[in-house]
PDB file of N, CA and C in Angstrom:
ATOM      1  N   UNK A   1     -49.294 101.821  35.040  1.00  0.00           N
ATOM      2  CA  UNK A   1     -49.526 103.012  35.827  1.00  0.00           C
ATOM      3  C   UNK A   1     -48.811 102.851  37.170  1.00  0.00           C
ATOM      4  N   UNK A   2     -48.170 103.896  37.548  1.00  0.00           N
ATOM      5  CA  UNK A   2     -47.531 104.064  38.777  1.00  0.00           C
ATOM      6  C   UNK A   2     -48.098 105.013  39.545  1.00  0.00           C
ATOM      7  N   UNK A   3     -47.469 104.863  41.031  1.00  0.00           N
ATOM      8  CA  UNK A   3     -48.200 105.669  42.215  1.00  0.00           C
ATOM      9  C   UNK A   3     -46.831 105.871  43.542  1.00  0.00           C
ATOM     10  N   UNK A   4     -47.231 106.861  43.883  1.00  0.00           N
ATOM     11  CA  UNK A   4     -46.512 106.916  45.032  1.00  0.00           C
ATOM     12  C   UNK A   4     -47.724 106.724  46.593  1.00  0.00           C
ATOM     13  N   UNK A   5     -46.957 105.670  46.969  1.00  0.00           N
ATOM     14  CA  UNK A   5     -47.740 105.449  48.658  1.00  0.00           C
ATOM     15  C   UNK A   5     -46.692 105.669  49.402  1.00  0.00           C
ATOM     16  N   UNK A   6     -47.301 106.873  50.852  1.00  0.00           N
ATOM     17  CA  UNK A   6     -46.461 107.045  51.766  1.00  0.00           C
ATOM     18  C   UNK A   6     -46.409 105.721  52.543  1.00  0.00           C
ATOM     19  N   UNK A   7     -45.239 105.477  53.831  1.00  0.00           N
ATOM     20  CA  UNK A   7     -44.929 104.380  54.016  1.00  0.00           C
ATOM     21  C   UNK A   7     -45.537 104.717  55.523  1.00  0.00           C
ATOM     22  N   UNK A   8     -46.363 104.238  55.811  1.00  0.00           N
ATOM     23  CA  UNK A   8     -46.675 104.534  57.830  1.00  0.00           C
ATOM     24  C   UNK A   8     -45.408 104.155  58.697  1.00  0.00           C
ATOM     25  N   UNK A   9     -45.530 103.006  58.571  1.00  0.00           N
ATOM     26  CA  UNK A   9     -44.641 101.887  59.637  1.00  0.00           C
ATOM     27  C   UNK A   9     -43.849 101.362  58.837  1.00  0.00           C
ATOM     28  N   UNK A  10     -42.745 100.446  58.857  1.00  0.00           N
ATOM     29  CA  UNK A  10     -41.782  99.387  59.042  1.00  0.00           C
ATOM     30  C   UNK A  10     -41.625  98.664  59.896  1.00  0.00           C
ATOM     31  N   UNK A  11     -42.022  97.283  59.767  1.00  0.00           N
ATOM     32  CA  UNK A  11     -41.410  96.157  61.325  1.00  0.00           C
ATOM     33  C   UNK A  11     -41.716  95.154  61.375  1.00  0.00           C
ATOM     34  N   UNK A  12     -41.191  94.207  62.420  1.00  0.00           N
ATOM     35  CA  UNK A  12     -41.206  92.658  62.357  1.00  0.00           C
ATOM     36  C   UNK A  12     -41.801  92.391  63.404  1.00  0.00           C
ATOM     37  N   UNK A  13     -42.961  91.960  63.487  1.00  0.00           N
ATOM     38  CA  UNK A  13     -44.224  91.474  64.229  1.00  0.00           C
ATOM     39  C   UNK A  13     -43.601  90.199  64.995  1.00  0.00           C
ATOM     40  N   UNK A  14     -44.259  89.990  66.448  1.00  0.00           N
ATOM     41  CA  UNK A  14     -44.458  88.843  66.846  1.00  0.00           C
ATOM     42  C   UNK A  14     -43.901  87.797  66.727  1.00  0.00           C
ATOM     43  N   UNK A  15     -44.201  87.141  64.920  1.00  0.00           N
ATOM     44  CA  UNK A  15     -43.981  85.800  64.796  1.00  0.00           C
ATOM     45  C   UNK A  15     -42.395  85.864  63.616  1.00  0.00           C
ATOM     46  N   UNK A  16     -41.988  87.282  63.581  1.00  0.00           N
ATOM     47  CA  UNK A  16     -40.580  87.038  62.867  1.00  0.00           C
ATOM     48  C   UNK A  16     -40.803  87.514  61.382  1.00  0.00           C
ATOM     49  N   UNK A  17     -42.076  88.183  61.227  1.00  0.00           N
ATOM     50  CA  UNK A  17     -42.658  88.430  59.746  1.00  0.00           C
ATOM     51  C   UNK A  17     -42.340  89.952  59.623  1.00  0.00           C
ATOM     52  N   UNK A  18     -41.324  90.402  58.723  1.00  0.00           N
ATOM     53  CA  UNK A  18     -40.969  91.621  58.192  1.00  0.00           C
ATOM     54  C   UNK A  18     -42.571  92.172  57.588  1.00  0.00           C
ATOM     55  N   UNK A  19     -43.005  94.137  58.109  1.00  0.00           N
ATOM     56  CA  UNK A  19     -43.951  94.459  57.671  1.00  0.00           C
ATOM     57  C   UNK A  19     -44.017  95.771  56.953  1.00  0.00           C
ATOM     58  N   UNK A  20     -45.036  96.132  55.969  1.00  0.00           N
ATOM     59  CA  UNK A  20     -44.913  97.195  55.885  1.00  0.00           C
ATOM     60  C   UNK A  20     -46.540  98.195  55.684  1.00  0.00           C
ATOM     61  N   UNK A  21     -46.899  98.997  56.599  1.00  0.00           N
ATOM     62  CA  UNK A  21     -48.282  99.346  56.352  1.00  0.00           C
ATOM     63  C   UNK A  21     -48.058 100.706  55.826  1.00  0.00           C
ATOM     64  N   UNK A  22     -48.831 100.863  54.656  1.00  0.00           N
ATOM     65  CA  UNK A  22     -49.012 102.029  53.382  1.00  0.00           C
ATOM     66  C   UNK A  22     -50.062 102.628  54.734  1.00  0.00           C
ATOM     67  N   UNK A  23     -50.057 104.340  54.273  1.00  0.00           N
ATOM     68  CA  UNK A  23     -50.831 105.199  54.837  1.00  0.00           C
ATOM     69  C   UNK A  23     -52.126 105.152  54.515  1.00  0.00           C
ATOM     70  N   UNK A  24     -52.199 104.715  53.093  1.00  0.00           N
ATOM     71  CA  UNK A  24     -53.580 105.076  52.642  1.00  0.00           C
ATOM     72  C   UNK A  24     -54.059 103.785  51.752  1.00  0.00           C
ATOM     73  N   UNK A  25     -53.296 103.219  51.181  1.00  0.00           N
ATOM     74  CA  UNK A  25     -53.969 102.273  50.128  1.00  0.00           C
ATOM     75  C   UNK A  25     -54.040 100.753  50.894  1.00  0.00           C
ATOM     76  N   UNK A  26     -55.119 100.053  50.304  1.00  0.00           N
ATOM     77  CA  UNK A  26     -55.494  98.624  50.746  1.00  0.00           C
ATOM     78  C   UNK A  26     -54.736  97.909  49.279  1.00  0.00           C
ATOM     79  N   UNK A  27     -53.944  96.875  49.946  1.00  0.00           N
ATOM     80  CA  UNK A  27     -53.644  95.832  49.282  1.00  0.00           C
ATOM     81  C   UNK A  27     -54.357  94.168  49.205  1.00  0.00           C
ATOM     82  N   UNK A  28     -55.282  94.327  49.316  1.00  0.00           N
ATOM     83  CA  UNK A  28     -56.145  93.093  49.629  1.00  0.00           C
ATOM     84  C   UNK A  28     -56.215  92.330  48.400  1.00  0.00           C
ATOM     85  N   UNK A  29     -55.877  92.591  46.889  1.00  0.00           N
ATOM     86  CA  UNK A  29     -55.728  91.887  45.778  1.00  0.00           C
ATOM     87  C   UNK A  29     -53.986  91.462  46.121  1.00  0.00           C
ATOM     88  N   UNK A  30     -53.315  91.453  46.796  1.00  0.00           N
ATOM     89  CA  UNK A  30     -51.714  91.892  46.413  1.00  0.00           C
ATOM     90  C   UNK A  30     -51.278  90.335  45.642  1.00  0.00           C
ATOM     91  N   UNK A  31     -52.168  89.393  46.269  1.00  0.00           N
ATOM     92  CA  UNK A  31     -51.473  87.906  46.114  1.00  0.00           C
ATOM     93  C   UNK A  31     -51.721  87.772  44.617  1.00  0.00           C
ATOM     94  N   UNK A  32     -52.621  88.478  43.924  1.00  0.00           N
ATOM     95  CA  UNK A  32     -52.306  88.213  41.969  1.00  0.00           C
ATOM     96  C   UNK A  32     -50.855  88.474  41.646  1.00  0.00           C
ATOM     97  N   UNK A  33     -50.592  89.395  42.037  1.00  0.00           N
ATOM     98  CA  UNK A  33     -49.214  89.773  41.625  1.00  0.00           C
ATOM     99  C   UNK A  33     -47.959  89.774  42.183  1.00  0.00           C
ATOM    100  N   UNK A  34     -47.467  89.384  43.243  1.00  0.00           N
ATOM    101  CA  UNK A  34     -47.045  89.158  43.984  1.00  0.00           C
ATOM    102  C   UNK A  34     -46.694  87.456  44.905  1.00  0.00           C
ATOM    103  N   UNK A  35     -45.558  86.990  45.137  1.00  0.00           N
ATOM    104  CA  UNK A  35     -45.257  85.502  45.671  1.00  0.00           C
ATOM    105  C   UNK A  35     -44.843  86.203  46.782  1.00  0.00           C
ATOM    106  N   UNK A  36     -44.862  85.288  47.746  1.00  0.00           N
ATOM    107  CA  UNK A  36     -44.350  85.446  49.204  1.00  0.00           C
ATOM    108  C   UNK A  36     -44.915  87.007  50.075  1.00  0.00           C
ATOM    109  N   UNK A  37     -45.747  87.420  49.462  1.00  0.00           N
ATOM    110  CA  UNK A  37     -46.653  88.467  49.641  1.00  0.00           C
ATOM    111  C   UNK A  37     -47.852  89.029  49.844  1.00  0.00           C
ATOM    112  N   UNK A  38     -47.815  89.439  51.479  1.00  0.00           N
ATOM    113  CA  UNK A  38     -49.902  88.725  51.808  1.00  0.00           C
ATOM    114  C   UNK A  38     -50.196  89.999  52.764  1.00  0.00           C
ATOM    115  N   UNK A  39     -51.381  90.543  52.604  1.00  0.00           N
ATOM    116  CA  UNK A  39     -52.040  91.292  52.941  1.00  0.00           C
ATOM    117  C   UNK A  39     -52.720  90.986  54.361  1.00  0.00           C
ATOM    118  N   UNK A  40     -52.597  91.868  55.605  1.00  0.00           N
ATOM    119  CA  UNK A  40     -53.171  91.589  56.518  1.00  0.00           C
ATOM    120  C   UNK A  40     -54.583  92.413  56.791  1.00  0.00           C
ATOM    121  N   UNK A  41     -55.360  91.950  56.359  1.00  0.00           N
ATOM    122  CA  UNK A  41     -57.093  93.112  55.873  1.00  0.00           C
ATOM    123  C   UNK A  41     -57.038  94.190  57.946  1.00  0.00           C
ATOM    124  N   UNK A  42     -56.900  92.821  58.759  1.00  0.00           N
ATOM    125  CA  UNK A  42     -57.214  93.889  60.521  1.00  0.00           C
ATOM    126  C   UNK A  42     -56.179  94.655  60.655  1.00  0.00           C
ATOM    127  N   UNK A  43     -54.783  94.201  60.126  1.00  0.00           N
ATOM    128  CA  UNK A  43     -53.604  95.317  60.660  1.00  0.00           C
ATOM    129  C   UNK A  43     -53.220  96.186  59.837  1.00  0.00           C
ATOM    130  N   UNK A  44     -53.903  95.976  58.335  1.00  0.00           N
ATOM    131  CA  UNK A  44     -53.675  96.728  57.195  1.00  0.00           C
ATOM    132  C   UNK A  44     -52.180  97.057  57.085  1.00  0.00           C
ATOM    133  N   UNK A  45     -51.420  95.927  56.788  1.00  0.00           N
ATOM    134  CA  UNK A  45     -50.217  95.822  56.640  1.00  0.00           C
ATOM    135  C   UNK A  45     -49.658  94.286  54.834  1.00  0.00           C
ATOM    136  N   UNK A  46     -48.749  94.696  54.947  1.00  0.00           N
ATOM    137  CA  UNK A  46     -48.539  93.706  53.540  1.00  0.00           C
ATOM    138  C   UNK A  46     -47.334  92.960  54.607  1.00  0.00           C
ATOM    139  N   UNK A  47     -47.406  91.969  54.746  1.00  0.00           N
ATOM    140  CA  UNK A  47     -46.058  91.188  54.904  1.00  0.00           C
ATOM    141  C   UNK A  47     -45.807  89.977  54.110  1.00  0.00           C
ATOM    142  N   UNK A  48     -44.630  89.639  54.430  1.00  0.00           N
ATOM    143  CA  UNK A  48     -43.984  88.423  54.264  1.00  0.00           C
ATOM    144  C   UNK A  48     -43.536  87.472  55.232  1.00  0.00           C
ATOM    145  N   UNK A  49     -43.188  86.018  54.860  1.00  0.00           N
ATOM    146  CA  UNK A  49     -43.171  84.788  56.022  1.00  0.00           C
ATOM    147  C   UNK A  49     -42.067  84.907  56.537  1.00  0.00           C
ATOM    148  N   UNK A  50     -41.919  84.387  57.225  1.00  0.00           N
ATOM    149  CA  UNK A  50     -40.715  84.464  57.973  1.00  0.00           C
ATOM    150  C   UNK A  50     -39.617  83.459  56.952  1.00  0.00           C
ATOM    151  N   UNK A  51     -38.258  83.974  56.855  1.00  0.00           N
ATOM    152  CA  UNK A  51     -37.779  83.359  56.231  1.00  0.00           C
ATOM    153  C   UNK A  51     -36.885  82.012  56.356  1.00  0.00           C
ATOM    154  N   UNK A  52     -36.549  80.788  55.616  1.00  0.00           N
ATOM    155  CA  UNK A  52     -36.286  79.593  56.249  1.00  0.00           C
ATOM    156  C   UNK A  52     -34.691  79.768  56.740  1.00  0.00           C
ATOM    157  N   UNK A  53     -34.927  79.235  57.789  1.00  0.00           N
ATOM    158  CA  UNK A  53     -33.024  78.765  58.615  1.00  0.00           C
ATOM    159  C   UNK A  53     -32.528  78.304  57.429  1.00  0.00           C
ATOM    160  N   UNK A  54     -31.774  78.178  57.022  1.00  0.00           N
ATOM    161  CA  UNK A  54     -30.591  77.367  56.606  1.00  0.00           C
ATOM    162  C   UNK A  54     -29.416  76.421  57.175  1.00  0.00           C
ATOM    163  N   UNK A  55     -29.207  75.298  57.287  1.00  0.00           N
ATOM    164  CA  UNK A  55     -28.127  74.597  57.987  1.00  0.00           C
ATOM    165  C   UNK A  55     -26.488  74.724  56.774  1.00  0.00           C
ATOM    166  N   UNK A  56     -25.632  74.635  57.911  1.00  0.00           N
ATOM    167  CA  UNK A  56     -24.009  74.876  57.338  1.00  0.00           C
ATOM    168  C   UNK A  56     -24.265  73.574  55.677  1.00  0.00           C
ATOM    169  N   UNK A  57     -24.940  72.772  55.842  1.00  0.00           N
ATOM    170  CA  UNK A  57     -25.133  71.667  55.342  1.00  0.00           C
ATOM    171  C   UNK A  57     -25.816  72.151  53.416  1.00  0.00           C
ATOM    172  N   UNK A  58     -26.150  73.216  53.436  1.00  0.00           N
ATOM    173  CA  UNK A  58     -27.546  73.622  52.348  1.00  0.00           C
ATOM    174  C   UNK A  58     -27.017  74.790  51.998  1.00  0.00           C
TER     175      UNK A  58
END
């Protein structure tokens, strides 16, 4: 089953973490289905970690 959620916001918080808060729906299960993908329950936002540097080396 599919759904359409409007998108509130877009943005990168504070600590470098890309975000995105839905208008209406709670993602508070998101981490079953989902890697690198975490629910913030106070800002009601889904983000992700900040992603790793890489050196010329890797």
């Amino acid at each position: 089953m599919s759904f359409i959620e409007e998108i509130e916001e877009v943005g990168i918080d504070a600590e470098g973490r890309i975000y995105v808060r839905p208008a209406q729906t709670n993602f508070n299960r998101i981490y079953r289905a989902a890697m690198e993908v975490h629910w913030d329950e106070s800002q009601r936002r889904l983000y992700s970690p900040v992603p790793c540097k890489l050196t010329h080396g890797q």
